[in-house]
Protein backbone atom coordinates (compact mmCIF):
# COMPACT_ATOMS: atom_id res chain seq x y z
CA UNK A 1 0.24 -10.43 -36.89
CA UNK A 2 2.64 -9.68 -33.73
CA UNK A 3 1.74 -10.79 -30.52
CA UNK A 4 -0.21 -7.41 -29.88
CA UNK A 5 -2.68 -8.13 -32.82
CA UNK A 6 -2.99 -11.64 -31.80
CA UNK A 7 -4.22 -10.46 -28.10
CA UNK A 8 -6.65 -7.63 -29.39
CA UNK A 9 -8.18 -10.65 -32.10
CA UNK A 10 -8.56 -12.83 -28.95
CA UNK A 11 -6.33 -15.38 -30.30
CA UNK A 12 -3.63 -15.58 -27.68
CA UNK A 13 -4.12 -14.92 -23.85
CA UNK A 14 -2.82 -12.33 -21.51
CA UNK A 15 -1.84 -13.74 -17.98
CA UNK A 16 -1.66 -12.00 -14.51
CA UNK A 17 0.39 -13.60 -11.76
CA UNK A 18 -0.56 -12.34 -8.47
CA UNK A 19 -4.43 -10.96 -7.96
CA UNK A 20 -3.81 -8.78 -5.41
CA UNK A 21 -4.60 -4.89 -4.92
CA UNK A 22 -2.74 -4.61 -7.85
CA UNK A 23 -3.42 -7.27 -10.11
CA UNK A 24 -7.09 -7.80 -9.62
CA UNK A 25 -7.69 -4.46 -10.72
CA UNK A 26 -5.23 -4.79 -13.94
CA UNK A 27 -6.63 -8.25 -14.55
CA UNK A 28 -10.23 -7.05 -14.76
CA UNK A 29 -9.44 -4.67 -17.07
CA UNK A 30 -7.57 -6.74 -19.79
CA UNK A 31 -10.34 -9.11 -19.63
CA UNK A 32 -12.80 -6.01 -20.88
CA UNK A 33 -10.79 -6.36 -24.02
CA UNK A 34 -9.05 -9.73 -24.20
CA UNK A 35 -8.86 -13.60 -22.88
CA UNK A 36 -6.90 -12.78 -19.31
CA UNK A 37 -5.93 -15.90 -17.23
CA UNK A 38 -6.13 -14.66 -13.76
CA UNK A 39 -3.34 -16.86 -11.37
CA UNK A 40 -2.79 -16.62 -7.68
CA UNK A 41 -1.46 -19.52 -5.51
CA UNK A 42 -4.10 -18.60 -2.90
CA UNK A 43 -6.88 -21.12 -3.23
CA UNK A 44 -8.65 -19.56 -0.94
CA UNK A 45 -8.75 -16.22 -2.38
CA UNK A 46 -9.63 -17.83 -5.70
CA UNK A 47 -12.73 -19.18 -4.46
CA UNK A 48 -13.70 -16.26 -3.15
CA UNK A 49 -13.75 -14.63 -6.69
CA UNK A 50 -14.76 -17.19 -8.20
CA UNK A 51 -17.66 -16.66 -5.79
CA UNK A 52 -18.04 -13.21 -6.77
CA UNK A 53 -16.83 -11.22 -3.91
CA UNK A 54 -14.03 -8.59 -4.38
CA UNK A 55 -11.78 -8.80 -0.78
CA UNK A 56 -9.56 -5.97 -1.72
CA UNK A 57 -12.58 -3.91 -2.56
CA UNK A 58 -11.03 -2.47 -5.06
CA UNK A 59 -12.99 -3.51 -8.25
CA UNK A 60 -15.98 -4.16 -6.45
CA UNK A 61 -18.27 -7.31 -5.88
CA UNK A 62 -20.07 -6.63 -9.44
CA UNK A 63 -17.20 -6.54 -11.65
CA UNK A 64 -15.36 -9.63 -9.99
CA UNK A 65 -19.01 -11.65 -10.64
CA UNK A 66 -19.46 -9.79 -14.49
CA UNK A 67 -15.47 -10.65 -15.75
CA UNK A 68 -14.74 -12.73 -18.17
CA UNK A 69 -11.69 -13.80 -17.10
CA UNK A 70 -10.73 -17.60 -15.69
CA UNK A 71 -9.48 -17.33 -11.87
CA UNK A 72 -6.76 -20.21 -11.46
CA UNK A 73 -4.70 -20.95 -9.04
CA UNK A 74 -3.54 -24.03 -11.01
CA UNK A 75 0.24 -22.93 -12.47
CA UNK A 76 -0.10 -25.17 -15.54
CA UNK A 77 -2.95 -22.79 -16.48
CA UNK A 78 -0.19 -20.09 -17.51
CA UNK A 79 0.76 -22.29 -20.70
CA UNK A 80 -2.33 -21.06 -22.35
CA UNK A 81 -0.53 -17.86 -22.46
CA UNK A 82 1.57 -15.37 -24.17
CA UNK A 83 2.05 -12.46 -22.56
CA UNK A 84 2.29 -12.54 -18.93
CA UNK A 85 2.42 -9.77 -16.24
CA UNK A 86 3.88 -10.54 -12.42
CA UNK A 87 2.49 -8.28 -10.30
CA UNK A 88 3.57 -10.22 -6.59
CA UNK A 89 4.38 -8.19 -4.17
CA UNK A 90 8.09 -7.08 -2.97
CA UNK A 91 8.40 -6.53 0.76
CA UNK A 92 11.32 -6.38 3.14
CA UNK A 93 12.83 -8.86 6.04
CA UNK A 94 12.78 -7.91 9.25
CA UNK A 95 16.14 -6.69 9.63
CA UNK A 96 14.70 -4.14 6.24
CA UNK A 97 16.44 -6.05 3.54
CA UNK A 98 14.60 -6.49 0.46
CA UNK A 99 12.36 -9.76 0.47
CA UNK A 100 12.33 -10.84 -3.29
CA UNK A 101 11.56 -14.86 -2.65
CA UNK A 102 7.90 -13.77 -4.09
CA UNK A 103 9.24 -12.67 -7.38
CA UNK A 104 11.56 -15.81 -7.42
CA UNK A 105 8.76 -17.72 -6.74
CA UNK A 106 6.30 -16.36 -9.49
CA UNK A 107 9.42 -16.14 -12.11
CA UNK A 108 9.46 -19.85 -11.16
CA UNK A 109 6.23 -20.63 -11.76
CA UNK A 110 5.56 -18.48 -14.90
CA UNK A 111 9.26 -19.82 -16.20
CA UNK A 112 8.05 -23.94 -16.31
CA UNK A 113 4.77 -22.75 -17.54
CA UNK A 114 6.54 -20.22 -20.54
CA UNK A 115 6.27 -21.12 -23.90
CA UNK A 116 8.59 -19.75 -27.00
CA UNK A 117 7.50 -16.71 -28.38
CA UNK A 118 6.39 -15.18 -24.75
CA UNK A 119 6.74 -11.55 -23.25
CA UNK A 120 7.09 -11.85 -19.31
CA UNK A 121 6.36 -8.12 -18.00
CA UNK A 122 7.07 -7.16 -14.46
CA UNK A 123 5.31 -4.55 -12.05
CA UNK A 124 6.52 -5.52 -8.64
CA UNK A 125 8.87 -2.65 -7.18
CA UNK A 126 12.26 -3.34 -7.06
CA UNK A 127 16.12 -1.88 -7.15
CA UNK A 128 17.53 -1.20 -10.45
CA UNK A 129 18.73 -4.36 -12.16
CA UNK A 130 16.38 -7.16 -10.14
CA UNK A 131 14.34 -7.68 -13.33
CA UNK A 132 17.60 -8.71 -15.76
CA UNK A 133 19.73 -9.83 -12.96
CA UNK A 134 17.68 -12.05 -10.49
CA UNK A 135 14.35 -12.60 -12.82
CA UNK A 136 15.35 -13.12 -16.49
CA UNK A 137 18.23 -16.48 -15.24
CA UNK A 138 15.05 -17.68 -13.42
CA UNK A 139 13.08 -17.63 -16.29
CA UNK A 140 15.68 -19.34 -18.62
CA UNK A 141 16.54 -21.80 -15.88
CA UNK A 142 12.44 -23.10 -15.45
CA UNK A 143 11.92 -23.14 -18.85
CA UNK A 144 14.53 -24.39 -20.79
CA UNK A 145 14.18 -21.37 -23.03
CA UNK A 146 16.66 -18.58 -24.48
CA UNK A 147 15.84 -14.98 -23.08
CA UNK A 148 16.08 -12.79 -26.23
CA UNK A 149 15.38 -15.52 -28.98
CA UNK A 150 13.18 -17.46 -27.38
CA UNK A 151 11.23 -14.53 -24.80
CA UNK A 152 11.81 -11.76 -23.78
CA UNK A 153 11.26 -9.28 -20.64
CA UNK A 154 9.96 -5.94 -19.59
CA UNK A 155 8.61 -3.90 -16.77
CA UNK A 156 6.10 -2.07 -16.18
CA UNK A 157 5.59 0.06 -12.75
CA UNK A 158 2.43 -0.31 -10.76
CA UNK A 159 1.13 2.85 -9.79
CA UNK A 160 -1.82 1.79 -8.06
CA UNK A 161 -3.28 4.07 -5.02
CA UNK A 162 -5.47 1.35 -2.95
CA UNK A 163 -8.41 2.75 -1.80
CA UNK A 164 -8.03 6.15 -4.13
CA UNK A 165 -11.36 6.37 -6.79
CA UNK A 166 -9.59 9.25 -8.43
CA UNK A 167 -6.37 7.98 -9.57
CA UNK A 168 -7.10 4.71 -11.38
CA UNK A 169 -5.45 2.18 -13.34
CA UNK A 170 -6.83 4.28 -16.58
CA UNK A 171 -6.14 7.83 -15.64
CA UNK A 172 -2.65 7.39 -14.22
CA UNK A 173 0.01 7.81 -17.39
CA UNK A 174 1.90 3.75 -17.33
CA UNK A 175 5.55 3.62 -17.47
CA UNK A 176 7.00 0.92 -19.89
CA UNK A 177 10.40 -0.80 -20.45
CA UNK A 178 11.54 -3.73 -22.68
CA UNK A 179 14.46 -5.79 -23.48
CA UNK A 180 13.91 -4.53 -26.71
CA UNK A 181 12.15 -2.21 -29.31
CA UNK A 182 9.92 -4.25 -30.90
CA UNK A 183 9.00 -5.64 -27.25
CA UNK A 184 8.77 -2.77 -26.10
CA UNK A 185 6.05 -1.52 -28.79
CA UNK A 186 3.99 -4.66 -27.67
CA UNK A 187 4.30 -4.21 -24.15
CA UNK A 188 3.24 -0.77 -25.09
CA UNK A 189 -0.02 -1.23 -27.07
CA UNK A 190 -1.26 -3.84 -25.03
CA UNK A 191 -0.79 -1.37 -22.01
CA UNK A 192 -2.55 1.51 -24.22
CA UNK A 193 -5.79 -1.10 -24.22
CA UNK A 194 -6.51 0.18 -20.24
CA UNK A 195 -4.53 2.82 -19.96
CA UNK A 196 -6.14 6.13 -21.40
CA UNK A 197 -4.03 9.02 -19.61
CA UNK A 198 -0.80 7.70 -21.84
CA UNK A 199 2.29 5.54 -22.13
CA UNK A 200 5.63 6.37 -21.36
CA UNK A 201 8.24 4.55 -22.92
CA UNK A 202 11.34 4.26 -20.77
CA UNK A 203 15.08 3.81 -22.04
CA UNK A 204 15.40 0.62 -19.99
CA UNK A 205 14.36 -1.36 -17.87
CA UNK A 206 16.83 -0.17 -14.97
CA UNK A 207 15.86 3.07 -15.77
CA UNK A 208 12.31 2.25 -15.30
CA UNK A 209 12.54 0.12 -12.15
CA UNK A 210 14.83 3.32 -10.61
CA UNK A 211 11.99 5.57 -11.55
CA UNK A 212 9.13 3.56 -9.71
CA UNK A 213 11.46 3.45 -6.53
CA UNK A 214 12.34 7.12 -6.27
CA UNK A 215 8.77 7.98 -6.68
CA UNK A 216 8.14 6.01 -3.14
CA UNK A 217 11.61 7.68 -2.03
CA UNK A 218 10.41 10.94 -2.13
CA UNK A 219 6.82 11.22 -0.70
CA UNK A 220 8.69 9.01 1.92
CA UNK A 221 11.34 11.72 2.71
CA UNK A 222 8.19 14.33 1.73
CA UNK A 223 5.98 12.96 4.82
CA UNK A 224 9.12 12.57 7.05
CA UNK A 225 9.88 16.06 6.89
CA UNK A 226 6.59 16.89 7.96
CA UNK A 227 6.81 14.28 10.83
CA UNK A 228 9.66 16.13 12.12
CA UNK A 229 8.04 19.53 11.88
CA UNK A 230 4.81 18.10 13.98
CA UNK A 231 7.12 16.73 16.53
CA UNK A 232 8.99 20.55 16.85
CA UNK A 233 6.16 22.05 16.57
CA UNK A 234 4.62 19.90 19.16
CA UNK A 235 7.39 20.94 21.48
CA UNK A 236 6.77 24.76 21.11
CA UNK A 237 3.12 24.51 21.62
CA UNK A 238 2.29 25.36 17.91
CA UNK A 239 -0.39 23.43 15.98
CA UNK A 240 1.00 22.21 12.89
CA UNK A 241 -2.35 21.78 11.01
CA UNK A 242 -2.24 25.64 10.97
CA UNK A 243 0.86 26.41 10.10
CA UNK A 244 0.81 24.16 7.32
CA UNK A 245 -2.65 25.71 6.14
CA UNK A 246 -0.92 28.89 5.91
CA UNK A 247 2.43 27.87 4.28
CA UNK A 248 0.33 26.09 1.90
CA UNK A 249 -1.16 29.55 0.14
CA UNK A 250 2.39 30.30 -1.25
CA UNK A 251 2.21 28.71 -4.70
CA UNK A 252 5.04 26.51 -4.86
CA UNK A 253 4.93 25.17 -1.46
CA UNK A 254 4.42 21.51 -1.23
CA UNK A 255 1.41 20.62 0.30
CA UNK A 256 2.20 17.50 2.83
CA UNK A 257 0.32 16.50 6.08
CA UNK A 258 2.56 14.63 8.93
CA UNK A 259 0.78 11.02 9.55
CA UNK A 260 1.70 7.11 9.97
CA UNK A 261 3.60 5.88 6.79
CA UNK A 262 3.05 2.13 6.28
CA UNK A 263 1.92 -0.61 3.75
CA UNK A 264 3.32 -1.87 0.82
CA UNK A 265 4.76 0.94 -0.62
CA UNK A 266 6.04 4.37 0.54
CA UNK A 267 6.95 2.59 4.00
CA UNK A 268 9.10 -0.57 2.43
CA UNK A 269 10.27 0.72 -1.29
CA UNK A 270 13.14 3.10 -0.28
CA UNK A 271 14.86 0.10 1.45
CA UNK A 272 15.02 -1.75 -1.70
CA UNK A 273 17.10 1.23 -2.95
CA UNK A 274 19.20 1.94 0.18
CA UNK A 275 20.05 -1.68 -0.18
CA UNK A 276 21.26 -1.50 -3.38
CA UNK A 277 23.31 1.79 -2.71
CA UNK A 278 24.85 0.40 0.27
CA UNK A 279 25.79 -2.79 -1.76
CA UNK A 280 27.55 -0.80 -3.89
CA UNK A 281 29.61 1.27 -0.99
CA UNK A 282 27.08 4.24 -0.65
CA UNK A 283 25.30 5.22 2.45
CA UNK A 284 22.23 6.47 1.53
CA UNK A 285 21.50 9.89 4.29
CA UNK A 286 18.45 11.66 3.54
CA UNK A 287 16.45 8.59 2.62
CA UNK A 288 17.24 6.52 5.58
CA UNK A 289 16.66 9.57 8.01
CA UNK A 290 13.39 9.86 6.42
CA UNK A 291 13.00 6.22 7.16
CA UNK A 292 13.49 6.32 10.78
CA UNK A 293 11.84 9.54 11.26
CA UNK A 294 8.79 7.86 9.66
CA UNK A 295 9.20 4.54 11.79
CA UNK A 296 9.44 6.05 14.84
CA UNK A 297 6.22 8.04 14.73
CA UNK A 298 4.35 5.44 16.42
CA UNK A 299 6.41 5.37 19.73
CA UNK A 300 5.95 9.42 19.53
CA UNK A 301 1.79 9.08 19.23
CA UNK A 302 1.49 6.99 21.88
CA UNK A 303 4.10 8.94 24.00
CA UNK A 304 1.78 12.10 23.57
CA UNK A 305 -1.02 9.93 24.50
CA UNK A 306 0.05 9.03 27.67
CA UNK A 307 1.12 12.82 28.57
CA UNK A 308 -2.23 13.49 27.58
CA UNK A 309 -3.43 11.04 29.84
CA UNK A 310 -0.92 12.77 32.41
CA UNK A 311 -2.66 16.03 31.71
CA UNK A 312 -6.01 15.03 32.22
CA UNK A 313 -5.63 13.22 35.69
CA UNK A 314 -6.10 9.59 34.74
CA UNK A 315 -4.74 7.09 35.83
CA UNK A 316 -3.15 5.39 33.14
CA UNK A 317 -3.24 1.51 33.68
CA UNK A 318 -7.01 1.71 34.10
CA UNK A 319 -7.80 3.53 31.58
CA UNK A 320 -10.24 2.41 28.73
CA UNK A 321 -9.00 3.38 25.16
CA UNK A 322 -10.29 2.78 21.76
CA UNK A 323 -7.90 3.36 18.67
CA UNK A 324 -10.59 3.73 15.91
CA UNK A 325 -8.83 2.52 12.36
CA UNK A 326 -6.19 0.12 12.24
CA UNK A 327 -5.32 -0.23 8.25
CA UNK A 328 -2.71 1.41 6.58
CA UNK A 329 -4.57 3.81 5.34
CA UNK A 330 -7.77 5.75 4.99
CA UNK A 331 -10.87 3.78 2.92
CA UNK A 332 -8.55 0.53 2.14
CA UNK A 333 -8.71 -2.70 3.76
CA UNK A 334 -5.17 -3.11 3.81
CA UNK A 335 -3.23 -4.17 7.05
CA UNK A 336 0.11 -5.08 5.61
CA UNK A 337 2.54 -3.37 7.17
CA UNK A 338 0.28 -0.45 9.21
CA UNK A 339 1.91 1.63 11.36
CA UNK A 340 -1.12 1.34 13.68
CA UNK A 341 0.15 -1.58 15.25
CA UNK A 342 3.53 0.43 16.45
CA UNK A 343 1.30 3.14 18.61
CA UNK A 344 -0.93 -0.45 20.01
CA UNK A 345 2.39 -2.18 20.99
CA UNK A 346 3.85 0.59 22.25
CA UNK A 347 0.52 1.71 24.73
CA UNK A 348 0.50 -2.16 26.03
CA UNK A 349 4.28 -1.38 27.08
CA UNK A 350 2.67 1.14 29.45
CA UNK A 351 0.10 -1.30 30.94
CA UNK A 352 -2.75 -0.29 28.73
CA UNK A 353 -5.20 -2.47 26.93
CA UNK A 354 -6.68 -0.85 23.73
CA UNK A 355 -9.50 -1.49 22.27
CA UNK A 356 -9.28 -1.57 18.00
CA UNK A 357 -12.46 -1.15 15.69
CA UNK A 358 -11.88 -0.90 12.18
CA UNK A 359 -15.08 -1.24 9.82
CA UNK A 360 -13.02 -2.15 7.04
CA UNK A 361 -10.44 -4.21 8.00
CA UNK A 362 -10.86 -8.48 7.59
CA UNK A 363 -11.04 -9.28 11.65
CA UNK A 364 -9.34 -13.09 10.99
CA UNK A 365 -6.23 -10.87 9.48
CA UNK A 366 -5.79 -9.26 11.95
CA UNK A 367 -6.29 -11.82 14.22
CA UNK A 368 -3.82 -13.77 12.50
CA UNK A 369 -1.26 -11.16 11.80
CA UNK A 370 -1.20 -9.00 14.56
CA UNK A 371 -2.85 -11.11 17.47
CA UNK A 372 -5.62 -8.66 17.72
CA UNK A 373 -9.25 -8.86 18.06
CA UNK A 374 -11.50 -6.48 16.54
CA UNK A 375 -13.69 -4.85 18.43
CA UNK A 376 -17.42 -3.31 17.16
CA UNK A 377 -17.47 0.28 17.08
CA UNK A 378 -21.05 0.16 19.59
CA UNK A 379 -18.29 -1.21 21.99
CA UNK A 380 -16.87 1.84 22.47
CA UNK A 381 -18.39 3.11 25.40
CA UNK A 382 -17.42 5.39 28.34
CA UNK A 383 -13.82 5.49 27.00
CA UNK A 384 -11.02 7.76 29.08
CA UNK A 385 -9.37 8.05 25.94
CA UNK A 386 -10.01 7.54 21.75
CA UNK A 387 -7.38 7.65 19.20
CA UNK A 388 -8.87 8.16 15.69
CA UNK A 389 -5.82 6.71 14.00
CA UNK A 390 -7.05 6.27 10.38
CA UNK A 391 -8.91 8.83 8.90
CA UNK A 392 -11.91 6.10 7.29
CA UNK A 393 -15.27 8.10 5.73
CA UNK A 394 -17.08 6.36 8.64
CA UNK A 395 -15.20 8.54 11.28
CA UNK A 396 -15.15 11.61 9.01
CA UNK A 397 -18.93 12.04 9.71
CA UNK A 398 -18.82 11.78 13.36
CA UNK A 399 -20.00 14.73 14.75
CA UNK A 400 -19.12 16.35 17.86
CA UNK A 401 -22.56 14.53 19.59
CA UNK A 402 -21.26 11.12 17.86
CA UNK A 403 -17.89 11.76 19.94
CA UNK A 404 -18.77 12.62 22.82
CA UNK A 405 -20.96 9.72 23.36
CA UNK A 406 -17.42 7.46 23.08
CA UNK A 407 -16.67 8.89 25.94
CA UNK A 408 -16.88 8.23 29.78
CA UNK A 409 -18.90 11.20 31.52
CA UNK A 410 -17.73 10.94 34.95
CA UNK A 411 -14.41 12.35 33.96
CA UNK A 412 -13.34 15.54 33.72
CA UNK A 413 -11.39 16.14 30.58
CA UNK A 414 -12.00 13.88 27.39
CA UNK A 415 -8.50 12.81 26.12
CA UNK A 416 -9.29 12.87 22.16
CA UNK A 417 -6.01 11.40 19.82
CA UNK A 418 -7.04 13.32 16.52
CA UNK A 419 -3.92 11.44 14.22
CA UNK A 420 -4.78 12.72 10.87
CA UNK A 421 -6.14 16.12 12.08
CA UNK A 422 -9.97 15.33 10.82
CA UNK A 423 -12.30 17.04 12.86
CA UNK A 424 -12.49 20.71 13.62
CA UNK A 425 -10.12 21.76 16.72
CA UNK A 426 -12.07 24.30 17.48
CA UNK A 427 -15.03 22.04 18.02
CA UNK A 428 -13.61 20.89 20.99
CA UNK A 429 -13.96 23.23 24.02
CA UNK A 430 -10.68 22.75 26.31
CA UNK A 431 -12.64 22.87 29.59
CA UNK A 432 -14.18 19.40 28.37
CA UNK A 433 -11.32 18.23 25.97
CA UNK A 434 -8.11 17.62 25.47
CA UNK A 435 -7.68 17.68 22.02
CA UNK A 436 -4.26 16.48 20.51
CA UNK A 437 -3.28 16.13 16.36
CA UNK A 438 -0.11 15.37 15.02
């Protein structure tokens, strides 16, 4: 029996390293079908599913309380194990260099706690080469163990959509990529046990880790150029929800929407490979334009705020002004990295003091994070001004009545910050609105 075999008979143990919005998900799966040893050095968030509750909300309460598997966060737990899978999570320094202490840190701990015979597989997004180059000496140097004769490596992209209940774990095809074939056929049927929409077997592992980046790469430089068309089109008086609506009936026209890029992904990735180029004596251009056309929207949101403001006769260091949202994106609970925070800081460098409700978002997070406390959405009342920022389901179903009941009566125009474009424009008569959408 190979290692595959051994895991389907429930003889050996599958480990996940990192139970995140990632790896809970992947975790919970494997354990409908094998023994999974769940590891995360957060005590804390180990307690809470050991509790039963589900703070990524992305499996849900029920299935963290109905899994089989065993939540650890005690490393030497990992030895029970065969086949691991890192799934940590790769984000950048602050001067946008790639931070990979986090997968130096879990190829640490998986590489004292790896036993002969093993198959590390890694998810995290990376540059081409960071699995072989930086990971596998880790490995051999924790363990005391031979990469090749004694384990070997592969990788395996996440392609996880947080907060997306269309594109799952099982419907989205899995990418795979081994230090070798007969790895690589393990790494693929033990993948095949959760993943129903197919396997892809890569060529290598480089070639694997470049495909994950350059997926991130181009919706990146995808969204940017739709940024910069809102921002023309902004300038000529033209709304860009329509023009796009009507570009979009010509069949091979991609269908993008301008909007804040942040979290884990799309807004960090392409750095890891601009990094890499530019170690190599290549200056990325289109992907870091994209970059700080995408970083910069922020500052431009909460410039057309204020001229809004301008418009509408209010004075703006008095104001009162709600940004509704404040995760990274729609339906998620995710703060990391959310863009929301650049149109905030960039308001309080005009004097204002917003108020931020987000019904989703974990208020000591933020409060940690960011500094911010959360307001309750019954707070916001008689606002000058409300910036819908993140297009939640909660704010989808606010009518016009729901909205105008945010607002302050005594003035005469209502200064509504539409971000993602989700209500009707027409909705919102300009002798009692001004109504603004990226």
């Amino acid at each position: 029996m190979n290692l595959y075999d051994k895991l389907a008979a429930r003889e050996e143990k599958i480990s996940v390293i990192g139970l995140g919005y990632v790896g809970l998900p992947l975790a919970i799966a494997f354990a409908r079908h094998t023994n999974v040893i769940g590891y995360d050095m957060d005590a804390e968030k180990i307690a809470l599913y050991a509790e039963g509750t589900d703070p990524t909300q992305e499996v849900g309460n029920e299935a963290v309380r109905e899994t089989t598997m065993v939540f650890t966060a005690e490393a030497d737990r990992l030895r029970e194990a065969l086949f691991h899978i890192v799934c940590v999570p790769s984000p950048v320094n602050s001067d946008s260099t790639p931070d990979l202490e986090p997968l130096r840190a879990a190829s640490r701990t998986v590489g004292e706690n790896l036993r002969a015979g093993s198959i590390v597989v890694y998810e995290s997004t990376v540059y081409p080469g960071v699995t072989e180059d930086i990971c596998v000496p880790i490995l051999e140097r924790s363990s005391g163990l031979k990469y090749g004769s004694d384990f070997t490596v592969g990788y395996s992209p996440e392609r996880i959509n947080p907060g997306d209940r269309e594109h799952r774990l099982e419907t989205i095809v899995k990418v795979v990529a081994a230090s070798d074939e007969d790895s690589l056929e393990v790494i693929a049927n033990v993948y095949h046990m959760v993943v129903k929409a197919g396997i892809y077997r890569s060529k290598s592992i480089r070639e694997a880790e470049a495909a994950k980046v350059i997926e991130n790469c181009q919706r990146n430089i995808n969204i940017a150029f739709m940024n910069e068309l809102s921002i023309i089109f902004d300038k000529m008086g033209i709304d860009t929800r329509n023009v796009l609506a009507a570009a979009a009936t010509k069949w091979n026209f991609l269908n993008f929407h301008p909007g804040l890029v942040g979290g884990h992904c799309i807004g960090v990735d392409p750095y890891y490979l601009t990094y890499k180029a530019a170690e190599l004596g290549y200056h990325p251009q289109i992907i870091l334009a994209g970059m700080r056309i995408n970083d910069g929207m922020g500052k431009h949101i909460a410039e057309s705020i204020v001229k809004n403001l301008i418009k509408a006769d209010i004075t703006v260091k008095s104001i009162k002004l709600a940004i509704l949202g404040f995760t990274f994106k729609e339906n998620c609970p995710d703060i990391r990295n959310t863009k929301v925070i650049d149109v905030y800081n960039e308001l309080k460098e005009y004097g204002i003091n917003p108020i931020v409700v987000d019904p989703l978002a974990d208020a000591d997070e933020v409060k940690q994070h960011y500094g911010i406390c959360l307001a309750s959405l019954t707070e916001v009342r008689d606002m000058d001004a409300v910036v819908v920022a993140v297009a939640h389901e909660q704010f989808l179903s606010f009518d016009k009545k729901k909205i105008d009941a945010l607002f302050n009566t005594h003035n005469q125009k209502k200064v509504l910050i539409d971000v993602k474009g989700i209500y009707d424009k027409d909705e919102f008569d300009v002798n009692e609105y001004l109504y603004w959408r990226l």
